[in-house]
ModelCIF file with pLDDT and N, C-alpha, C, O atoms, coordinates in Angstrom:
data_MODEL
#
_entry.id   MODEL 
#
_entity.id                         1 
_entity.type                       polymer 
_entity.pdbx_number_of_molecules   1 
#
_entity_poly.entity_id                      1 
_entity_poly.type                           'polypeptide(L)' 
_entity_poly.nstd_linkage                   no 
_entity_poly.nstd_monomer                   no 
_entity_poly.pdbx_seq_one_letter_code       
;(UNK)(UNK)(UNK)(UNK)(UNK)(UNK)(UNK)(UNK)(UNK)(UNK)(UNK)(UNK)(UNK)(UNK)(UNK)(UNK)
(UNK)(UNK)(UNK)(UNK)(UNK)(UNK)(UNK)(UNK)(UNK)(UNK)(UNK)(UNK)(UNK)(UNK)(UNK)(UNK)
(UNK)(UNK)(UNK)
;
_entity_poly.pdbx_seq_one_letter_code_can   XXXXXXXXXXXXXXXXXXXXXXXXXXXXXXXXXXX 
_entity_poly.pdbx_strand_id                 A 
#
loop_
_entity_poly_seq.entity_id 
_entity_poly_seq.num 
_entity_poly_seq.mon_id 
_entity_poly_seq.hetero 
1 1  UNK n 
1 2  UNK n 
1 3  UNK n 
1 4  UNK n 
1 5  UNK n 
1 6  UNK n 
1 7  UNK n 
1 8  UNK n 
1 9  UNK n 
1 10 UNK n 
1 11 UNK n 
1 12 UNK n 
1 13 UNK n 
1 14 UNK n 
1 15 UNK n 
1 16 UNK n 
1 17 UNK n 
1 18 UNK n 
1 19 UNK n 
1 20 UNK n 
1 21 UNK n 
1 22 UNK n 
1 23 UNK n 
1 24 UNK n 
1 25 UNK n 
1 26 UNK n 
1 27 UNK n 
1 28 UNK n 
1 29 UNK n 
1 30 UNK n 
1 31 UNK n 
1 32 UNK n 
1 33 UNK n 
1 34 UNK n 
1 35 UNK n 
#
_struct_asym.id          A 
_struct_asym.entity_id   1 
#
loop_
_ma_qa_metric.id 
_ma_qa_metric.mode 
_ma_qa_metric.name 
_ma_qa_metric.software_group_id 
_ma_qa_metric.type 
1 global pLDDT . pLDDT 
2 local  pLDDT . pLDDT 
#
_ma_qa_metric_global.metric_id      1 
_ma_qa_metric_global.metric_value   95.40 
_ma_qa_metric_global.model_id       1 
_ma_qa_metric_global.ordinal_id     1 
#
loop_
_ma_qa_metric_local.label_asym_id 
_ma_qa_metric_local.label_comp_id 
_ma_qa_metric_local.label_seq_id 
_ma_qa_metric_local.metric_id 
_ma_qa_metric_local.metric_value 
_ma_qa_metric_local.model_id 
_ma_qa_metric_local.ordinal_id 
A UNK 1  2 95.00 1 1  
A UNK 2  2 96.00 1 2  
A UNK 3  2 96.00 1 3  
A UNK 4  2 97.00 1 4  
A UNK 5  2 97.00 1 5  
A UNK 6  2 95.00 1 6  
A UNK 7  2 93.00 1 7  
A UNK 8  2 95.00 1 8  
A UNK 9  2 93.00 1 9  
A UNK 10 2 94.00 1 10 
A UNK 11 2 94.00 1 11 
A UNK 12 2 96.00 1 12 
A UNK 13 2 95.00 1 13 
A UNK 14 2 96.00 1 14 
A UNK 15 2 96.00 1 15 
A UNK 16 2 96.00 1 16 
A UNK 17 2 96.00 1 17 
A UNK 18 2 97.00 1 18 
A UNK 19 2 97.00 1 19 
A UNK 20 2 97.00 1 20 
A UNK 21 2 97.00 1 21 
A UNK 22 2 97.00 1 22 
A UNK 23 2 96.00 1 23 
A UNK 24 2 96.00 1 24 
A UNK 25 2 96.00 1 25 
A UNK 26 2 95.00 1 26 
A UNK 27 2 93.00 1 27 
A UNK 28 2 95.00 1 28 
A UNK 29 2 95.00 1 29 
A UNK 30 2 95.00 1 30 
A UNK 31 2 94.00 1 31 
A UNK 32 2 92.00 1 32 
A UNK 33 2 94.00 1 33 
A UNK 34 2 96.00 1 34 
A UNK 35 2 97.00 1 35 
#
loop_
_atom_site.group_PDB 
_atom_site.id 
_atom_site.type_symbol 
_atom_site.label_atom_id 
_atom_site.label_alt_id 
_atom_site.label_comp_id 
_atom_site.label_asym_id 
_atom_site.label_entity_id 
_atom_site.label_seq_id 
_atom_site.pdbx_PDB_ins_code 
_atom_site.Cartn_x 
_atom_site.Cartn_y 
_atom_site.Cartn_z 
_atom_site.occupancy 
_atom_site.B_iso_or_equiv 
_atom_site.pdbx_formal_charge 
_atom_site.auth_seq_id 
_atom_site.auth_comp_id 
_atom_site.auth_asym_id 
_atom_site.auth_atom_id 
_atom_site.pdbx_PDB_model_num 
ATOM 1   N N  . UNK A 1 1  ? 0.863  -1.191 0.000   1.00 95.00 ? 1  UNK A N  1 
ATOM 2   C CA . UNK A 1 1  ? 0.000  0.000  0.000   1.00 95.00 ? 1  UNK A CA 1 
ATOM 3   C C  . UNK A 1 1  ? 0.888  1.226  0.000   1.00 95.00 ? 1  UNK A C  1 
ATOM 4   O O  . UNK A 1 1  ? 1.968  1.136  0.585   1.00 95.00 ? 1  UNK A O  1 
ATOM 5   N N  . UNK A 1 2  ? 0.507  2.516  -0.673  1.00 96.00 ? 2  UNK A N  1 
ATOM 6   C CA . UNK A 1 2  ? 0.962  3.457  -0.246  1.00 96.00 ? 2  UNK A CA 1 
ATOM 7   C C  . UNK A 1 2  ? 0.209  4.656  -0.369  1.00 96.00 ? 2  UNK A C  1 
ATOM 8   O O  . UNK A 1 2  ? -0.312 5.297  -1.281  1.00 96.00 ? 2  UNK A O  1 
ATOM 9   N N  . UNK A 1 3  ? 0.394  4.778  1.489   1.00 96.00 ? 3  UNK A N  1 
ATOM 10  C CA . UNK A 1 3  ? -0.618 6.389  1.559   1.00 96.00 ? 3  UNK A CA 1 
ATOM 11  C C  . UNK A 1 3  ? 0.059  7.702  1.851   1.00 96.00 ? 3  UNK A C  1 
ATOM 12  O O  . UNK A 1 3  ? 0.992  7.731  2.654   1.00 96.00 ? 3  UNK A O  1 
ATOM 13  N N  . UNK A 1 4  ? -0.329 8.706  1.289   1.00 97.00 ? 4  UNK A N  1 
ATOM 14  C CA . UNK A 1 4  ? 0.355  9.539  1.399   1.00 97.00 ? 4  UNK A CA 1 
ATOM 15  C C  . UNK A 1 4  ? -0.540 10.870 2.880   1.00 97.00 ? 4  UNK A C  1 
ATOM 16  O O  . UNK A 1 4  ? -1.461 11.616 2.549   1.00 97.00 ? 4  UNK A O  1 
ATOM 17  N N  . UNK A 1 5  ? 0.094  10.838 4.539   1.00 97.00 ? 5  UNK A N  1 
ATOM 18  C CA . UNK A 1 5  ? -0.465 11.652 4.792   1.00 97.00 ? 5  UNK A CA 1 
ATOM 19  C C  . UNK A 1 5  ? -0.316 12.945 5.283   1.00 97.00 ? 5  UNK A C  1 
ATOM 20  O O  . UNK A 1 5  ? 0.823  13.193 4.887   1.00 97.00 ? 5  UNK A O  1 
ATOM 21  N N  . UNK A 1 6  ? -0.832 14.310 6.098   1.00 95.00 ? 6  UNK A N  1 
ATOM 22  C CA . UNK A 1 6  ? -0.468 15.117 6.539   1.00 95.00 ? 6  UNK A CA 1 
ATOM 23  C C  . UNK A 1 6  ? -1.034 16.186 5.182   1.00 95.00 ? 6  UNK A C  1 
ATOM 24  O O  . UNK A 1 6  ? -0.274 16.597 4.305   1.00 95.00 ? 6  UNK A O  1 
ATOM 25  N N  . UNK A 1 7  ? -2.670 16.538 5.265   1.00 93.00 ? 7  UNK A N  1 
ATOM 26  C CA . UNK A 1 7  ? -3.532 17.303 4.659   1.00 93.00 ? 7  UNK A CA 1 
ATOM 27  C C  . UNK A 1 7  ? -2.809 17.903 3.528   1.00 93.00 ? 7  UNK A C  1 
ATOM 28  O O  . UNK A 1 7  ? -2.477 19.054 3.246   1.00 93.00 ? 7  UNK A O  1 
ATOM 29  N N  . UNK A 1 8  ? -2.632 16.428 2.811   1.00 95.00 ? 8  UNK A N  1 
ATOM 30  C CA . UNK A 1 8  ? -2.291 16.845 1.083   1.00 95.00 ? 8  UNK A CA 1 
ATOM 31  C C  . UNK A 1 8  ? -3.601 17.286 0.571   1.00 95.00 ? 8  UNK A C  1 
ATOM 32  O O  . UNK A 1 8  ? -4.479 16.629 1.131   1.00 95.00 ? 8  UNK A O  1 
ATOM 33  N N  . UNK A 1 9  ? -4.046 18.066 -0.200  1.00 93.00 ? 9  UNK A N  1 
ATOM 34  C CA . UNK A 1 9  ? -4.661 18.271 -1.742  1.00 93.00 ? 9  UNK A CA 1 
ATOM 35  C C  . UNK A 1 9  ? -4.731 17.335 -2.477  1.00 93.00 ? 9  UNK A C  1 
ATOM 36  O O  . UNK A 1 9  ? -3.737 16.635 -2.671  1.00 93.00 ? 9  UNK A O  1 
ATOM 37  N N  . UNK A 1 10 ? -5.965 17.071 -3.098  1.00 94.00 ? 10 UNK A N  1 
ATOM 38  C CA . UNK A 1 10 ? -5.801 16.320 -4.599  1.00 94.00 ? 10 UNK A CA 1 
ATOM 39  C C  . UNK A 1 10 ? -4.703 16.151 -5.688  1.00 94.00 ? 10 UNK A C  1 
ATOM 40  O O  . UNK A 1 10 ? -4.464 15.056 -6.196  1.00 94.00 ? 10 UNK A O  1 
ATOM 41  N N  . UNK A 1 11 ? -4.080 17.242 -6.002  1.00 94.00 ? 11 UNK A N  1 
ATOM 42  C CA . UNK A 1 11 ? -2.788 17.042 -6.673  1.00 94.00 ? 11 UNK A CA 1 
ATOM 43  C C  . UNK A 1 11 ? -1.846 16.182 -5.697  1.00 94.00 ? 11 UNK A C  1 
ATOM 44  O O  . UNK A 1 11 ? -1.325 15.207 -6.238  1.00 94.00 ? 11 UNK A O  1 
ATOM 45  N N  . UNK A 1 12 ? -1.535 16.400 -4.286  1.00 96.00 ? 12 UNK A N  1 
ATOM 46  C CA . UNK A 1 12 ? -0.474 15.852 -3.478  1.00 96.00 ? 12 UNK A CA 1 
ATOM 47  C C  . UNK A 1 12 ? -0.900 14.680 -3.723  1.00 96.00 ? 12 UNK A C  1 
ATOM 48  O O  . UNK A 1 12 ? -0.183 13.931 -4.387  1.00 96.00 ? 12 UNK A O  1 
ATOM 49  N N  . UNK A 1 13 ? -2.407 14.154 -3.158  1.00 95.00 ? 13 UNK A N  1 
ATOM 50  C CA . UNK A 1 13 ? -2.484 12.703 -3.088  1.00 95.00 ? 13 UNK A CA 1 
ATOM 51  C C  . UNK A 1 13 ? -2.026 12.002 -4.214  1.00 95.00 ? 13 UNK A C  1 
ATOM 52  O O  . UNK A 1 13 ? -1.211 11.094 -4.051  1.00 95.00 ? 13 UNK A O  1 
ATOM 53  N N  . UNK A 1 14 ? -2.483 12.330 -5.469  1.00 96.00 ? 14 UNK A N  1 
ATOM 54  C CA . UNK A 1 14 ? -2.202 11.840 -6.613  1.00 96.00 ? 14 UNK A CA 1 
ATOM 55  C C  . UNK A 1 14 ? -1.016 11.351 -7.037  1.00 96.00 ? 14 UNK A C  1 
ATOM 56  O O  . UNK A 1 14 ? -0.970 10.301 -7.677  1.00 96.00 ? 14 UNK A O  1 
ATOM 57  N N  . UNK A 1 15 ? -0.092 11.947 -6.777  1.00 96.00 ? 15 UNK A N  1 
ATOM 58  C CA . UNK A 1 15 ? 1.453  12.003 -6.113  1.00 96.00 ? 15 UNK A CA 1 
ATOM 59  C C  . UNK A 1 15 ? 1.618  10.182 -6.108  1.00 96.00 ? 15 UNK A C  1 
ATOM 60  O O  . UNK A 1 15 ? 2.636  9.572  -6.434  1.00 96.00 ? 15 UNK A O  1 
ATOM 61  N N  . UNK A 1 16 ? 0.837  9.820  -5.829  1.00 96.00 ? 16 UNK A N  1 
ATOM 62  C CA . UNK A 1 16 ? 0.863  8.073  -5.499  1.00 96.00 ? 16 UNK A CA 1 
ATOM 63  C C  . UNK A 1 16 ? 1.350  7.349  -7.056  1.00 96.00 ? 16 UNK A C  1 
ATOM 64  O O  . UNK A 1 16 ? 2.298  6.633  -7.379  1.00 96.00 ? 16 UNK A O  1 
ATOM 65  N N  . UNK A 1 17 ? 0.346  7.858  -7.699  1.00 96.00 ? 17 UNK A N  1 
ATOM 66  C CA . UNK A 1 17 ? 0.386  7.529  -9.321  1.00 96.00 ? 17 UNK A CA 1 
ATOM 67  C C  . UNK A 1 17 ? 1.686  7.644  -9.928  1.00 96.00 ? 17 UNK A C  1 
ATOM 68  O O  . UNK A 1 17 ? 2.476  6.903  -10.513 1.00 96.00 ? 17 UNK A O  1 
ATOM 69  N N  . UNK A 1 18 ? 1.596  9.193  -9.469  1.00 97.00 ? 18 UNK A N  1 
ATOM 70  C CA . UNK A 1 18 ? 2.807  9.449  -10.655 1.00 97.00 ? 18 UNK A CA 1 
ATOM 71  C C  . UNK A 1 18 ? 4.079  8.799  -10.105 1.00 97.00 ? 18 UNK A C  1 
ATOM 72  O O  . UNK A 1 18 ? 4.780  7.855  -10.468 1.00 97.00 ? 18 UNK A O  1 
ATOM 73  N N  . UNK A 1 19 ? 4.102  9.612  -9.153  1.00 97.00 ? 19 UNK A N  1 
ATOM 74  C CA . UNK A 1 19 ? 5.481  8.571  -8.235  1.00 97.00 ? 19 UNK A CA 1 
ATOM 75  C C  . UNK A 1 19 ? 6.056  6.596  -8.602  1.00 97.00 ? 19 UNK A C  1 
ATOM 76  O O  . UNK A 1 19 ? 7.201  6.172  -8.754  1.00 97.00 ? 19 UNK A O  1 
ATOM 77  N N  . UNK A 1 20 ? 5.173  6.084  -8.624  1.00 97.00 ? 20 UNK A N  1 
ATOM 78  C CA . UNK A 1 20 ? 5.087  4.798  -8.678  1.00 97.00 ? 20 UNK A CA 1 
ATOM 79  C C  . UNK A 1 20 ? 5.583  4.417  -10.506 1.00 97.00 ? 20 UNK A C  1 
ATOM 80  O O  . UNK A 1 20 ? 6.633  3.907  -10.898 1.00 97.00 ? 20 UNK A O  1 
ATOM 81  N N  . UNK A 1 21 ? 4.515  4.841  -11.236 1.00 97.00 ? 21 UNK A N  1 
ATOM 82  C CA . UNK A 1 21 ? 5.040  4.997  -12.341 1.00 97.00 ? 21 UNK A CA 1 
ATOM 83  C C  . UNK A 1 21 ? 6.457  5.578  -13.050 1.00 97.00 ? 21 UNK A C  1 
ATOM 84  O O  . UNK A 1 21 ? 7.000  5.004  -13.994 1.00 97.00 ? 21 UNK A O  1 
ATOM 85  N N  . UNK A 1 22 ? 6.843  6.529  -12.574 1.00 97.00 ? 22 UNK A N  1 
ATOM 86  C CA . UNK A 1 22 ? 7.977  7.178  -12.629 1.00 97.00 ? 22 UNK A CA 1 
ATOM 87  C C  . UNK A 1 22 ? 9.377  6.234  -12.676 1.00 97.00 ? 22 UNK A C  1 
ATOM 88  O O  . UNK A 1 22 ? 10.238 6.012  -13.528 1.00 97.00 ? 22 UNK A O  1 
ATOM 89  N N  . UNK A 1 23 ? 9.159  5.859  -11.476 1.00 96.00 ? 23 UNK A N  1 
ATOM 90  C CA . UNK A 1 23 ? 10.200 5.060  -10.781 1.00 96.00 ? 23 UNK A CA 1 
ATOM 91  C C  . UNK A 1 23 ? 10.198 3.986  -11.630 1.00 96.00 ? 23 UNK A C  1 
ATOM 92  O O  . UNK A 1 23 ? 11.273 3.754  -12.182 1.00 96.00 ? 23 UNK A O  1 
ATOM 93  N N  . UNK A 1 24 ? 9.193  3.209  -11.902 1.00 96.00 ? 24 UNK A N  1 
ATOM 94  C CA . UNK A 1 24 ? 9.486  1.715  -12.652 1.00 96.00 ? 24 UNK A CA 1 
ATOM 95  C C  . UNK A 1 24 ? 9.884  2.018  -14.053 1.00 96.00 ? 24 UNK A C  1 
ATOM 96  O O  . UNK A 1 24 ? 10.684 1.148  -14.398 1.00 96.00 ? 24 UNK A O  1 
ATOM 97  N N  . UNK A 1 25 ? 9.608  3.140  -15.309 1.00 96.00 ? 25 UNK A N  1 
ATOM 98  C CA . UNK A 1 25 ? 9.962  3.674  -16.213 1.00 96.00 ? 25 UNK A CA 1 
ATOM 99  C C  . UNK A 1 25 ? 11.283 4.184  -15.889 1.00 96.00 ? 25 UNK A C  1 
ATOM 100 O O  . UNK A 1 25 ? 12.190 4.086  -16.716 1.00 96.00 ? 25 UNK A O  1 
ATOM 101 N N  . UNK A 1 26 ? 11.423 4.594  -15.018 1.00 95.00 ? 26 UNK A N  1 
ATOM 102 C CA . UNK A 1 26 ? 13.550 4.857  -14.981 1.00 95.00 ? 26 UNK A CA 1 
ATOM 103 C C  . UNK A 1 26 ? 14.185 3.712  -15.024 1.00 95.00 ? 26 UNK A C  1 
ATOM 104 O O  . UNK A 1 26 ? 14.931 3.519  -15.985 1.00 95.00 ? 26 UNK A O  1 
ATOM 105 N N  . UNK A 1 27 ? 14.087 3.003  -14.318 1.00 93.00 ? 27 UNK A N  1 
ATOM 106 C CA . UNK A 1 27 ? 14.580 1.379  -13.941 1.00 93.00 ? 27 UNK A CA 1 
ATOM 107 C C  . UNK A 1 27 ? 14.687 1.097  -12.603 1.00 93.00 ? 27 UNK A C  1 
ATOM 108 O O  . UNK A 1 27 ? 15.316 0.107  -12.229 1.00 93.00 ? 27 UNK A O  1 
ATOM 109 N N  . UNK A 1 28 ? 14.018 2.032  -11.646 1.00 95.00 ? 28 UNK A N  1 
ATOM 110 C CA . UNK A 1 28 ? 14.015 2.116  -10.365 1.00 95.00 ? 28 UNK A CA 1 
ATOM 111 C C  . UNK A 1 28 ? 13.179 0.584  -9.995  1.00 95.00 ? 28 UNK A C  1 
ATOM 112 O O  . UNK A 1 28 ? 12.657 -0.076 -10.893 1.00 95.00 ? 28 UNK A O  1 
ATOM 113 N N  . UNK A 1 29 ? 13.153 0.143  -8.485  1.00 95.00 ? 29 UNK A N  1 
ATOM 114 C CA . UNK A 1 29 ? 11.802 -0.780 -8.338  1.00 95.00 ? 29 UNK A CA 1 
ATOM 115 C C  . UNK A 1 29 ? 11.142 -0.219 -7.461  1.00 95.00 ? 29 UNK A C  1 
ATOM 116 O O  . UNK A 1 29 ? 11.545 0.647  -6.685  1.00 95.00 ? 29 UNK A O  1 
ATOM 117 N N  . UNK A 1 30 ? 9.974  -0.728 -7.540  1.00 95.00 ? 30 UNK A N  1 
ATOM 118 C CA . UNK A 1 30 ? 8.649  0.219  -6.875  1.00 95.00 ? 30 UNK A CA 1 
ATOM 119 C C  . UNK A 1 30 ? 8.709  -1.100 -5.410  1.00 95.00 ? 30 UNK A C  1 
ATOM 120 O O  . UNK A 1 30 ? 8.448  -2.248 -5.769  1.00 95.00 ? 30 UNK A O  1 
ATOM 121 N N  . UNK A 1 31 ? 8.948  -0.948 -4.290  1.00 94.00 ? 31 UNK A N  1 
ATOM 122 C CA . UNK A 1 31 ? 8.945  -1.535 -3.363  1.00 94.00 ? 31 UNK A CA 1 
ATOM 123 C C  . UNK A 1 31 ? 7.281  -2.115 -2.647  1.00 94.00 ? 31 UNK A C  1 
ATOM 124 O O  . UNK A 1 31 ? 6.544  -1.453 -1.916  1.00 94.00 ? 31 UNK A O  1 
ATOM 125 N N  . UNK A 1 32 ? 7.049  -3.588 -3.174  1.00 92.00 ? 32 UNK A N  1 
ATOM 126 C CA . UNK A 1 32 ? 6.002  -4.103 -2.853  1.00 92.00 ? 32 UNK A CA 1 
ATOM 127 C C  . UNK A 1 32 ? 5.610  -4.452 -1.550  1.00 92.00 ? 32 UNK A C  1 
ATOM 128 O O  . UNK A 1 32 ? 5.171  -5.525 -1.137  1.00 92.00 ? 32 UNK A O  1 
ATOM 129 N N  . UNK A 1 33 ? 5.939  -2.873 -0.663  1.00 94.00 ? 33 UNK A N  1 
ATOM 130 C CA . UNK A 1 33 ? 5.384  -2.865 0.646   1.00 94.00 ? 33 UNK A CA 1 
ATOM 131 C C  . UNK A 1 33 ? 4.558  -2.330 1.181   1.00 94.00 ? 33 UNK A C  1 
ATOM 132 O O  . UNK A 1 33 ? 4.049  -1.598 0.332   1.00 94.00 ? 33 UNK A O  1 
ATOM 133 N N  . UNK A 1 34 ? 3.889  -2.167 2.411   1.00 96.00 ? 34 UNK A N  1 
ATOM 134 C CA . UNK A 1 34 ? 3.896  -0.772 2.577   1.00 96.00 ? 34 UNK A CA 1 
ATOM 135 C C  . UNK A 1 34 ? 4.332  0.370  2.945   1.00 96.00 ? 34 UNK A C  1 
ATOM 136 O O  . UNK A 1 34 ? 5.012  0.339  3.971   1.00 96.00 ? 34 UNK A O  1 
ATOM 137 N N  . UNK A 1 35 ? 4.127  1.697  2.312   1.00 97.00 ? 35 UNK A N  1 
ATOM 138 C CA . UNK A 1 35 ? 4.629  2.817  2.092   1.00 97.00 ? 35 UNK A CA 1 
ATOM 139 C C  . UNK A 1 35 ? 3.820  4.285  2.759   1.00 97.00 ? 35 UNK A C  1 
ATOM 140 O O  . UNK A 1 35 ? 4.298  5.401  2.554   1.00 97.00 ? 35 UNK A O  1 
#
């Protein structure tokens, strides 16, 4: 899982998406924990 908290905004939360995606398109790994 990963939650993002501390009264993000809609753009902040979203942050989940892009983040995740990002990382596996560089060659990063997206850590299948929780986050």
């Amino acid at each position: 899982a990963f939650s993002i908290v501390g009264l993000p905004d809609t753009a902040v939360r979203e942050a989940r998406e892009r983040v995740r995606a990002a990382l596996v398109n560089c060659g990063f790994e997206f850590p299948l924990r929780r986050i």
